[in-house]
PDB file of N, CA and C in Angstrom:
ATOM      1  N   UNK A   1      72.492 132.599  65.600  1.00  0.00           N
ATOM      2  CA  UNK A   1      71.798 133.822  65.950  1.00  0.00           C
ATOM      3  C   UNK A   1      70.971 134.292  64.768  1.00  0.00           C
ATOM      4  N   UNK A   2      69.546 134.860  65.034  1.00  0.00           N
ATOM      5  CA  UNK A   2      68.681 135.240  63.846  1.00  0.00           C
ATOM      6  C   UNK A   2      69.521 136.680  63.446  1.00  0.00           C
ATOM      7  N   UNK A   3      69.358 137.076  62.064  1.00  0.00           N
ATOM      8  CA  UNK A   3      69.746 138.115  61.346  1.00  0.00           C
ATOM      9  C   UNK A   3      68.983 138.895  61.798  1.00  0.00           C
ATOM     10  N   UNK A   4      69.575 140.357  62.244  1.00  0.00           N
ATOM     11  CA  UNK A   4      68.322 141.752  62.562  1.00  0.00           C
ATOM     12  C   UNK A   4      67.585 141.983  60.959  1.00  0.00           C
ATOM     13  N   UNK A   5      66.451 141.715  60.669  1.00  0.00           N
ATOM     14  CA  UNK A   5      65.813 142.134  59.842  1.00  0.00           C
ATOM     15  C   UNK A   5      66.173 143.662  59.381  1.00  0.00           C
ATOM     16  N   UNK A   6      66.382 144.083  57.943  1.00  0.00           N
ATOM     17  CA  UNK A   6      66.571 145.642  57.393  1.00  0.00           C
ATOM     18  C   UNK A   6      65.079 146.531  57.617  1.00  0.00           C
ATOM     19  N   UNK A   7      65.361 147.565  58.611  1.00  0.00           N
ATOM     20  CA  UNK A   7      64.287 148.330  58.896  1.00  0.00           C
ATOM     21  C   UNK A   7      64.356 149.627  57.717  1.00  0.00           C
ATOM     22  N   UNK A   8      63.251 149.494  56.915  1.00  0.00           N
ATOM     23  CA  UNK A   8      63.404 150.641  56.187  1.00  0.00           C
ATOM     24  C   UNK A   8      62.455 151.912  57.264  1.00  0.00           C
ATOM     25  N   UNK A   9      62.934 153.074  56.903  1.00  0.00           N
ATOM     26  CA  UNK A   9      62.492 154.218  57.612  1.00  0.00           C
ATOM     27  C   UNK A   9      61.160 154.681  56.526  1.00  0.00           C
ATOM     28  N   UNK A  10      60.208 155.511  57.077  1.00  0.00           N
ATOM     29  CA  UNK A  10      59.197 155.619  56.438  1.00  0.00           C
ATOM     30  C   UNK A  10      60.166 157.179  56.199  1.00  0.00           C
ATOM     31  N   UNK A  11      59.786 157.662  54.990  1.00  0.00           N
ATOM     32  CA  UNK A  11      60.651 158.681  54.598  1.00  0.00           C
ATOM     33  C   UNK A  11      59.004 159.725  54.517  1.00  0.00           C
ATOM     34  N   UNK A  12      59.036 161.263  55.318  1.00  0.00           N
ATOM     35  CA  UNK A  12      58.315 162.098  55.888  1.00  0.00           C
ATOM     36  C   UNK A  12      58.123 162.501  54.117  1.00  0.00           C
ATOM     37  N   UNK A  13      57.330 163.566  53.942  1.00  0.00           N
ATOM     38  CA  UNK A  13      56.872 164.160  52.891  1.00  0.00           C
ATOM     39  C   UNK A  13      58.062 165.287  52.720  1.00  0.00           C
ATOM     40  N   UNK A  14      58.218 165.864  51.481  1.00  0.00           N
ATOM     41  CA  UNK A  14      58.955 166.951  51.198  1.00  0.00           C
ATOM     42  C   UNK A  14      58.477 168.100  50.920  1.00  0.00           C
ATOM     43  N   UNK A  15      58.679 169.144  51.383  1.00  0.00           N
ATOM     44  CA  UNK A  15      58.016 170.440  51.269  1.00  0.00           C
ATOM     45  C   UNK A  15      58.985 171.999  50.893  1.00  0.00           C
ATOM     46  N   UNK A  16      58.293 172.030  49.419  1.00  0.00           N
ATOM     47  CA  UNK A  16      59.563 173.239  49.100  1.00  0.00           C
ATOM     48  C   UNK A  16      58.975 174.189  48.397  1.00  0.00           C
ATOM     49  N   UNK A  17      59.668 175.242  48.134  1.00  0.00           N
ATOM     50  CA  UNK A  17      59.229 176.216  47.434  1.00  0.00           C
ATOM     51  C   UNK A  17      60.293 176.948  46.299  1.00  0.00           C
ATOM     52  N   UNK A  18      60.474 176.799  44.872  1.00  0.00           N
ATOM     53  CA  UNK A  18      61.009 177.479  44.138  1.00  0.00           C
ATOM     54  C   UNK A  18      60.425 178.642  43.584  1.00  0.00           C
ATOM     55  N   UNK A  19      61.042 179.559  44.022  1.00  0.00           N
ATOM     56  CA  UNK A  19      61.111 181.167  43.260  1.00  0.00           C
ATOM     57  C   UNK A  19      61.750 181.334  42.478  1.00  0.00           C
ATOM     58  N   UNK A  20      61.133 182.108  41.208  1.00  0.00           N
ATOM     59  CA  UNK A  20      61.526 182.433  40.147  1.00  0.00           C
ATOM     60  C   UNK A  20      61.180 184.168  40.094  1.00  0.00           C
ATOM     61  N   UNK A  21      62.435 184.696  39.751  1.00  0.00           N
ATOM     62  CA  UNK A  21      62.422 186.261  39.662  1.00  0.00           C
ATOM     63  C   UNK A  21      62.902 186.531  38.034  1.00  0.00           C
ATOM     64  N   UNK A  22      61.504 187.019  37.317  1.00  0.00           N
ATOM     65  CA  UNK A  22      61.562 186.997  36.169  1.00  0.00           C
ATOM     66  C   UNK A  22      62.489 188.276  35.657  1.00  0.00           C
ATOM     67  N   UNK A  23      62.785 188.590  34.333  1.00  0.00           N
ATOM     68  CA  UNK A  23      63.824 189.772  33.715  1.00  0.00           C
ATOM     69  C   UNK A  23      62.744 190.696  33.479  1.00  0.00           C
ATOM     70  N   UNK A  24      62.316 191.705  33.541  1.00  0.00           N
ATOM     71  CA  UNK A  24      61.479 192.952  33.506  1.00  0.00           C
ATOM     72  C   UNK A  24      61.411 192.596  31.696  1.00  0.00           C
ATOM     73  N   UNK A  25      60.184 192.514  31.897  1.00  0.00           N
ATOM     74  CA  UNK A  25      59.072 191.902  30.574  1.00  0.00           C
ATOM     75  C   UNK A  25      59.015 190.566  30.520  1.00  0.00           C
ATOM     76  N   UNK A  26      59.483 190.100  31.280  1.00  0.00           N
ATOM     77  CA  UNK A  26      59.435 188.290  30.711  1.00  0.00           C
ATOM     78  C   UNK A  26      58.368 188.123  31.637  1.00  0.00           C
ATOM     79  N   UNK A  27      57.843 188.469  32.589  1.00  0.00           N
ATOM     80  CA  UNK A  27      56.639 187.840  33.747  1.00  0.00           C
ATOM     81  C   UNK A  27      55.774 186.450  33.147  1.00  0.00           C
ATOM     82  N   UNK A  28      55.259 186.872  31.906  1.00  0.00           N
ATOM     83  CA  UNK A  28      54.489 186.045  30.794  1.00  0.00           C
ATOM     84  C   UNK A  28      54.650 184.884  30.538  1.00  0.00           C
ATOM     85  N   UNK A  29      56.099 185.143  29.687  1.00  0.00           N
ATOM     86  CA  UNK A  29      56.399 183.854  29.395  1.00  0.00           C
ATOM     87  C   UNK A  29      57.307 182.887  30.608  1.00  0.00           C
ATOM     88  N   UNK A  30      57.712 183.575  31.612  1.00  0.00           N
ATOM     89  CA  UNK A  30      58.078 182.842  32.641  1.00  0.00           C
ATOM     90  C   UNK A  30      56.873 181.753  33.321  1.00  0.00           C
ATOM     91  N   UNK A  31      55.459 182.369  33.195  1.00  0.00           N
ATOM     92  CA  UNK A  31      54.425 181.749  33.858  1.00  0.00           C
ATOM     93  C   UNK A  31      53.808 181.244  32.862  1.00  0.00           C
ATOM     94  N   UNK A  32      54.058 181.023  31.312  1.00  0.00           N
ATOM     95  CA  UNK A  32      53.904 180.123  30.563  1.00  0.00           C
ATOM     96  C   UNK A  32      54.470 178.683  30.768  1.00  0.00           C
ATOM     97  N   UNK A  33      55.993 178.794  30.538  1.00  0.00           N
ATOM     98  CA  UNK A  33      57.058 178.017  30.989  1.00  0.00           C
ATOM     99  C   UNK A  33      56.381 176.997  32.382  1.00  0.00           C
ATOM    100  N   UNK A  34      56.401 178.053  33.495  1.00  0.00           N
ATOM    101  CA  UNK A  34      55.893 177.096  34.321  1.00  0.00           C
ATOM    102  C   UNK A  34      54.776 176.456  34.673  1.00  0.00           C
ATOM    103  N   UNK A  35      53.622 176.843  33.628  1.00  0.00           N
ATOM    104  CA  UNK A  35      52.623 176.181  33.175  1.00  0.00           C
ATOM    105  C   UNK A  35      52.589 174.799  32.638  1.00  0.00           C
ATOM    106  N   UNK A  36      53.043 174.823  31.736  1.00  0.00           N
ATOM    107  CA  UNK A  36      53.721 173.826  31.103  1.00  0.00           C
ATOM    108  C   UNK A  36      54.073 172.944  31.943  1.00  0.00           C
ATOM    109  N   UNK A  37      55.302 173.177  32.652  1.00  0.00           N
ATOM    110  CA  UNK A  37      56.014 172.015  33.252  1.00  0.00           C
ATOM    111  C   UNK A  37      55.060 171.675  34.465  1.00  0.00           C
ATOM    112  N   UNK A  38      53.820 172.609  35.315  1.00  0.00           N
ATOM    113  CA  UNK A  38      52.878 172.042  35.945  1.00  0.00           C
ATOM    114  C   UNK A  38      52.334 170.570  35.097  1.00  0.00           C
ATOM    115  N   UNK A  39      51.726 171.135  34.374  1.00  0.00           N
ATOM    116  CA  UNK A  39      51.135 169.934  33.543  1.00  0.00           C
ATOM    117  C   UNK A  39      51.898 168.527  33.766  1.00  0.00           C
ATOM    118  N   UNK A  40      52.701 168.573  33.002  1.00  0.00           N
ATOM    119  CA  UNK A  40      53.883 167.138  33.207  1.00  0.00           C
ATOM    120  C   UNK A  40      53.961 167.074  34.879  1.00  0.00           C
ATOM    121  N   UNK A  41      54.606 167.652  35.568  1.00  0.00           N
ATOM    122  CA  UNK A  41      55.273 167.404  36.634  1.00  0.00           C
ATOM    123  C   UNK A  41      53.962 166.934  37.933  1.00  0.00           C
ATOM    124  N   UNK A  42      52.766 166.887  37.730  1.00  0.00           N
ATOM    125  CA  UNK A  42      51.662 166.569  38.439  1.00  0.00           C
ATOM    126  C   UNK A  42      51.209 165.279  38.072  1.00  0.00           C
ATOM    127  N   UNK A  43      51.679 164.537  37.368  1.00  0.00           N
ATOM    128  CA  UNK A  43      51.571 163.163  36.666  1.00  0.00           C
ATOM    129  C   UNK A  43      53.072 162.412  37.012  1.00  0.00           C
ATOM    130  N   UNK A  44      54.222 163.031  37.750  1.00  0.00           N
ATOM    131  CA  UNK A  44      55.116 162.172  38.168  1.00  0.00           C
ATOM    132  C   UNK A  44      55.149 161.585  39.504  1.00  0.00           C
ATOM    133  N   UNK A  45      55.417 160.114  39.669  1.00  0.00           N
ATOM    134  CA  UNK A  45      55.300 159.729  40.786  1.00  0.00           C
ATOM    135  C   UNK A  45      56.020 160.131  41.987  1.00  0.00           C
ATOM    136  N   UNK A  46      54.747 160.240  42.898  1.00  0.00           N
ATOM    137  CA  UNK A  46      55.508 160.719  44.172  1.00  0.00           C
ATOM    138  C   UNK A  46      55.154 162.162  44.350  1.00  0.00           C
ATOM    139  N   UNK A  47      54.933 162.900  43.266  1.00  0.00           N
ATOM    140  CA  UNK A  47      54.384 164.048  43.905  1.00  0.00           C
ATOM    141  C   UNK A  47      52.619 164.286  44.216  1.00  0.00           C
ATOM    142  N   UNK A  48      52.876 165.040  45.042  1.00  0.00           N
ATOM    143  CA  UNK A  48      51.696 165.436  45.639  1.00  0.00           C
ATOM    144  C   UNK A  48      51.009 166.689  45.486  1.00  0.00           C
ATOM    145  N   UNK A  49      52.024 167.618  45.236  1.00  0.00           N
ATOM    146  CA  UNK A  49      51.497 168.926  44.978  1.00  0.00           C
ATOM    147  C   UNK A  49      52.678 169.743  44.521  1.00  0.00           C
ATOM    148  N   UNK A  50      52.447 170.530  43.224  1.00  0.00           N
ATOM    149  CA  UNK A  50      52.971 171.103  42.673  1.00  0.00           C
ATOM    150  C   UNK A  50      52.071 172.612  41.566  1.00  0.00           C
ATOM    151  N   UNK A  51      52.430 173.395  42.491  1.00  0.00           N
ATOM    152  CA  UNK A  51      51.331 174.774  41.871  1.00  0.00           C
ATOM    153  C   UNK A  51      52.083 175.933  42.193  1.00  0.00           C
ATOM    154  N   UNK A  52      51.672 176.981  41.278  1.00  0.00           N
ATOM    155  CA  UNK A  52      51.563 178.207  41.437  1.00  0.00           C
ATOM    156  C   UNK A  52      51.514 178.752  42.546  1.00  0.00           C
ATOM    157  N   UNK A  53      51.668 179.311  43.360  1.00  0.00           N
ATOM    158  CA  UNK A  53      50.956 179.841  44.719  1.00  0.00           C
ATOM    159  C   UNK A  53      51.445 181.500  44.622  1.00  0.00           C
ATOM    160  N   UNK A  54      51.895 182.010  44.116  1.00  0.00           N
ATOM    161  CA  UNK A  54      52.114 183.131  43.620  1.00  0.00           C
ATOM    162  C   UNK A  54      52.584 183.670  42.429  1.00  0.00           C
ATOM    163  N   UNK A  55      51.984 185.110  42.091  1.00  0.00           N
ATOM    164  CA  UNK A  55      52.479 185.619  40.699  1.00  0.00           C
ATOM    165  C   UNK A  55      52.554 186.763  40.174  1.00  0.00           C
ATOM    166  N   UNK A  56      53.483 187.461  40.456  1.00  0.00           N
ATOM    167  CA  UNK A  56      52.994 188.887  40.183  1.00  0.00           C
ATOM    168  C   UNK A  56      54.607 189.121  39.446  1.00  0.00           C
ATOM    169  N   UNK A  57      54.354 190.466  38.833  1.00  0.00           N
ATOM    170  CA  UNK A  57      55.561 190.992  37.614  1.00  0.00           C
ATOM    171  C   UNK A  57      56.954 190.691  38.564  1.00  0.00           C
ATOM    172  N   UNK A  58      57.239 191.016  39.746  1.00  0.00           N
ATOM    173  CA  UNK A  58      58.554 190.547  40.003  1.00  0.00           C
ATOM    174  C   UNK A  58      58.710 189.236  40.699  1.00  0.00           C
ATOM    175  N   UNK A  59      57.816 188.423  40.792  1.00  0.00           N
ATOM    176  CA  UNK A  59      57.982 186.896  41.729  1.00  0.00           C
ATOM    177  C   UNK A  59      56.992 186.031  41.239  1.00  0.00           C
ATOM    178  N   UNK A  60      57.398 184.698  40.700  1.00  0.00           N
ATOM    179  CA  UNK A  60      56.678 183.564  41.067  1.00  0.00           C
ATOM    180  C   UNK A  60      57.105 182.686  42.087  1.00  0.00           C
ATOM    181  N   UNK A  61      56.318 181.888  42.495  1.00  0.00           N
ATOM    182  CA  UNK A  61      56.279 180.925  43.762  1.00  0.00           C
ATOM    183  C   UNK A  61      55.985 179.821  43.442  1.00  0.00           C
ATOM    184  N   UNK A  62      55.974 178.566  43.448  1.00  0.00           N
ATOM    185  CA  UNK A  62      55.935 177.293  42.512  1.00  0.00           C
ATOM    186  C   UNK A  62      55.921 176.495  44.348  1.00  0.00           C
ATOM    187  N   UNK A  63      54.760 175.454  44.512  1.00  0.00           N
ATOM    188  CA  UNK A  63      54.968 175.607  46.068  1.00  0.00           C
ATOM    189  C   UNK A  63      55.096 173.837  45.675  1.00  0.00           C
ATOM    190  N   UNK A  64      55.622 173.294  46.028  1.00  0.00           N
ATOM    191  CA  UNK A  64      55.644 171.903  46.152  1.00  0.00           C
ATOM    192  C   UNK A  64      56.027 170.715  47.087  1.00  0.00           C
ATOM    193  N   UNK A  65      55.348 169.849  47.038  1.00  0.00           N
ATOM    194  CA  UNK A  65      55.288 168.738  48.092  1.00  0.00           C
ATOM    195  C   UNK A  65      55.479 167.312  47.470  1.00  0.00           C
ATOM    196  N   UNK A  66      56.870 166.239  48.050  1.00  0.00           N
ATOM    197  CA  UNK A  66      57.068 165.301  46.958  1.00  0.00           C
ATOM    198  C   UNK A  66      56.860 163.838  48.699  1.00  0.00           C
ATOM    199  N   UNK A  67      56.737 163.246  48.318  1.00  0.00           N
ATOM    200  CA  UNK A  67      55.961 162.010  49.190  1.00  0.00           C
ATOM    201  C   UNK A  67      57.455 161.665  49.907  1.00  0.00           C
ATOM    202  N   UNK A  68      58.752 161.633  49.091  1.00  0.00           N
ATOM    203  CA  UNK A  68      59.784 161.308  49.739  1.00  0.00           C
ATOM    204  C   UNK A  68      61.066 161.917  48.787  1.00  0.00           C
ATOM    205  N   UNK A  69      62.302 161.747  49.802  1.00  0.00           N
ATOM    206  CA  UNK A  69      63.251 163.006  49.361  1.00  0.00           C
ATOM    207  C   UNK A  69      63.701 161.396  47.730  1.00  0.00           C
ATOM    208  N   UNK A  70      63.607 160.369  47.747  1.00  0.00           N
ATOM    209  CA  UNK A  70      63.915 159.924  46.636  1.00  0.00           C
ATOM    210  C   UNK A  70      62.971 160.311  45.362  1.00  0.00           C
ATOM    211  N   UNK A  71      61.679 160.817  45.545  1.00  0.00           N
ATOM    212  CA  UNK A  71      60.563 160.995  44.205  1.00  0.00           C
ATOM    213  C   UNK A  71      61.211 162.211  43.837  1.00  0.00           C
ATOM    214  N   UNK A  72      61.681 163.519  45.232  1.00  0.00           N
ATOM    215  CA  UNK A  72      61.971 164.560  44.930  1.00  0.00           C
ATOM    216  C   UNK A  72      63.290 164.351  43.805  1.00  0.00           C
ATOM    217  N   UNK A  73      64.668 163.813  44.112  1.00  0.00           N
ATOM    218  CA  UNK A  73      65.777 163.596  43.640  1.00  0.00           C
ATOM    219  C   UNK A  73      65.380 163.337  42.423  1.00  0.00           C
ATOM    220  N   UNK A  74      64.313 162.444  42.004  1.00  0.00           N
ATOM    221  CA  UNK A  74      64.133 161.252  40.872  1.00  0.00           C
ATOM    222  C   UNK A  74      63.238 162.954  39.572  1.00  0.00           C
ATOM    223  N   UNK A  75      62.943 163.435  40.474  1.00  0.00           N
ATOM    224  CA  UNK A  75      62.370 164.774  39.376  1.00  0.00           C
ATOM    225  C   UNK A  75      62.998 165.621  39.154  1.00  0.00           C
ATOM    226  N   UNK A  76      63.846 165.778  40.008  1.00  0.00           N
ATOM    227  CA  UNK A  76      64.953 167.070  39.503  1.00  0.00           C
ATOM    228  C   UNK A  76      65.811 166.709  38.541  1.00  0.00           C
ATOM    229  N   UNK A  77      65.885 164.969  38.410  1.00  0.00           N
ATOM    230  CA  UNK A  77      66.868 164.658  37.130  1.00  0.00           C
ATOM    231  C   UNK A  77      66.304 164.603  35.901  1.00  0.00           C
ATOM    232  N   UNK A  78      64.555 164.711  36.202  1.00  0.00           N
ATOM    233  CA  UNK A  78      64.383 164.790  35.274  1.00  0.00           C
ATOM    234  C   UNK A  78      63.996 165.396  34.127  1.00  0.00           C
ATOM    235  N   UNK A  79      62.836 164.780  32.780  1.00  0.00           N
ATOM    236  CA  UNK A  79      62.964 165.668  31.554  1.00  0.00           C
ATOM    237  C   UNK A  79      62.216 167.051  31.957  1.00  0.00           C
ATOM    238  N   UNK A  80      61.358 167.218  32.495  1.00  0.00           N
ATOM    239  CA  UNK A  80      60.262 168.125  33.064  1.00  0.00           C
ATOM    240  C   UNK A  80      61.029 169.219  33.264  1.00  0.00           C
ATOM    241  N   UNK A  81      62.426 169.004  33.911  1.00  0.00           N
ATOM    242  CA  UNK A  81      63.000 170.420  35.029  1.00  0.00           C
ATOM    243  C   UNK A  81      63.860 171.042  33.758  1.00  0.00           C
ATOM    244  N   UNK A  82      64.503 169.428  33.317  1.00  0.00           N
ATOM    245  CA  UNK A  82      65.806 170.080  32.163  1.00  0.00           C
ATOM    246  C   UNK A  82      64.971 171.052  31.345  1.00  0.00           C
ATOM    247  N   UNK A  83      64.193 170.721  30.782  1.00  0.00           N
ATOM    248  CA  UNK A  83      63.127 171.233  29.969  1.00  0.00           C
ATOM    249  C   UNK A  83      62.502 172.868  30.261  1.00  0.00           C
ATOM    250  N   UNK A  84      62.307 173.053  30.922  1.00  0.00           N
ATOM    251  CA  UNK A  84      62.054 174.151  32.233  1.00  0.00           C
ATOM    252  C   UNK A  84      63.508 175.147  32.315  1.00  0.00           C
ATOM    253  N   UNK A  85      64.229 174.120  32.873  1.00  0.00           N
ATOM    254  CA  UNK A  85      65.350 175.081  33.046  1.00  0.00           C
ATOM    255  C   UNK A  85      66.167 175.516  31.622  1.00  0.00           C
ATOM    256  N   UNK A  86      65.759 175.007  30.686  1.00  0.00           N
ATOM    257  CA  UNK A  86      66.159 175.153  29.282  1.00  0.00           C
ATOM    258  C   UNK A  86      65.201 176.930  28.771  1.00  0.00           C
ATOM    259  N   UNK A  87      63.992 176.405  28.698  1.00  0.00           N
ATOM    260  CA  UNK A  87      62.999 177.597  28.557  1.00  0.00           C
ATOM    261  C   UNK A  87      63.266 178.718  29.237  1.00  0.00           C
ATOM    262  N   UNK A  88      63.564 178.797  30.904  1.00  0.00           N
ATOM    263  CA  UNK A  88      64.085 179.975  31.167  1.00  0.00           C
ATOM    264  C   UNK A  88      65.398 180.255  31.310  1.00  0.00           C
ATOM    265  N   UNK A  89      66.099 179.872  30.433  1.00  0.00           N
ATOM    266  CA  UNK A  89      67.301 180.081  31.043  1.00  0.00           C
ATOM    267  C   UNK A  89      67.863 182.194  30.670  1.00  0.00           C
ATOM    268  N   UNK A  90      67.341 182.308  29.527  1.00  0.00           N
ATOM    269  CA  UNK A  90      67.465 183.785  29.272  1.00  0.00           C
ATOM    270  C   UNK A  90      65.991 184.732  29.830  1.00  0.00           C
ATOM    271  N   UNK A  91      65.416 183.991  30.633  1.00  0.00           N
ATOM    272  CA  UNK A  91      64.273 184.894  31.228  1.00  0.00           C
ATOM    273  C   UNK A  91      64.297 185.222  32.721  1.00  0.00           C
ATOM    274  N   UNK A  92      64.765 184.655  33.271  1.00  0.00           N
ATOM    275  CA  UNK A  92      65.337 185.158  34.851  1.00  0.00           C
ATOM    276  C   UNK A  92      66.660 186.276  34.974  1.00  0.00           C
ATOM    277  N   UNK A  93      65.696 187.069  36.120  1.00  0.00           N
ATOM    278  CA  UNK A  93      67.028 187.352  36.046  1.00  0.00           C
ATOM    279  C   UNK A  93      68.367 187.218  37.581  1.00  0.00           C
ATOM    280  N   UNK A  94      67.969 185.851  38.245  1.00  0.00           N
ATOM    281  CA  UNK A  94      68.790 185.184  38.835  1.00  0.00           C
ATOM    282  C   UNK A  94      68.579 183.934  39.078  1.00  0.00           C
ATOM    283  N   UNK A  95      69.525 183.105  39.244  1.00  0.00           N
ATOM    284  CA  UNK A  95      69.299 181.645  39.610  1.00  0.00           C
ATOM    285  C   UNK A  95      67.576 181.347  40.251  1.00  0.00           C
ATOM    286  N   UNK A  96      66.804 179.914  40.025  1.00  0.00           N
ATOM    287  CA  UNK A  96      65.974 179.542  40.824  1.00  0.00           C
ATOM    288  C   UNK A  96      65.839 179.460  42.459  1.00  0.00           C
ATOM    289  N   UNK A  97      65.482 180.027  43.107  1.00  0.00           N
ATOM    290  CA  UNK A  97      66.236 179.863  44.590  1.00  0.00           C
ATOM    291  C   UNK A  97      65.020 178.390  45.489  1.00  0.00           C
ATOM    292  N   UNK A  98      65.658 177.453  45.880  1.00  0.00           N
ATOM    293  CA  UNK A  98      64.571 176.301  46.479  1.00  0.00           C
ATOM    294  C   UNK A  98      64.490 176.618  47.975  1.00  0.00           C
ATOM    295  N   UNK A  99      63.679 176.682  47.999  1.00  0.00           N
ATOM    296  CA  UNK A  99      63.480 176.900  49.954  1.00  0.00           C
ATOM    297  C   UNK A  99      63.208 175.591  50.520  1.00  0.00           C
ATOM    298  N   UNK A 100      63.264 175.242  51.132  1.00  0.00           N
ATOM    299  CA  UNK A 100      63.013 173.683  52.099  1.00  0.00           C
ATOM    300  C   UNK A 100      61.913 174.333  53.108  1.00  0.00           C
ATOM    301  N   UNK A 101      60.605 173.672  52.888  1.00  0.00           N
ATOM    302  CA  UNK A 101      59.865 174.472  54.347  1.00  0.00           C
ATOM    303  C   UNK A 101      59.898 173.671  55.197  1.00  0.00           C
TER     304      UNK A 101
END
């Protein structure tokens, strides 16, 4: 009997949104921070879009789209986020919250 050939699944795009709620005066350097890690994180494979989409003294919006949930996984481990999440860690003033759209 022939072997069923391994069907890989085409894996859909990823679509998310992290909010960041800065500590009353940090707005600045919170949207420094995530300046920064724009830069890097738009040069890793697999993503597609990664921006700003909002910004004002109590909310940023960071809107992003990764080609598949493995590019997504493969960036959150990496240096870009640690890096990021290092910089704000005393400038929020609650956890990052990720939305799945």
């Amino acid at each position: 009997m022939p072997r069923p050939g391994i069907v890989k699944t085409m894996s859909a795009p990823i679509d998310l949104q992290a909010i960041f709620i800065p500590n009353d005066g940090e707005f600045f350097r919170v949207k420094l921070a995530l300046e920064i890690a724009i830069d890097e994180v738009v040069n890793e494979p697999g993503c597609i879009r990664y921006e700003l989409t909002e910004a004002s003294e109590d909310k940023l919006v960071l809107t992003e789209r990764w080609a598949s949930q493995e590019d997504l996984d493969k960036h959150s481990k990496g240096t870009a986020v640690q890096d990021l999440n290092e910089s704000l860690s005393a400038l929020l003033a609650e956890p990052v919250q990720l939305v799945k759209l």
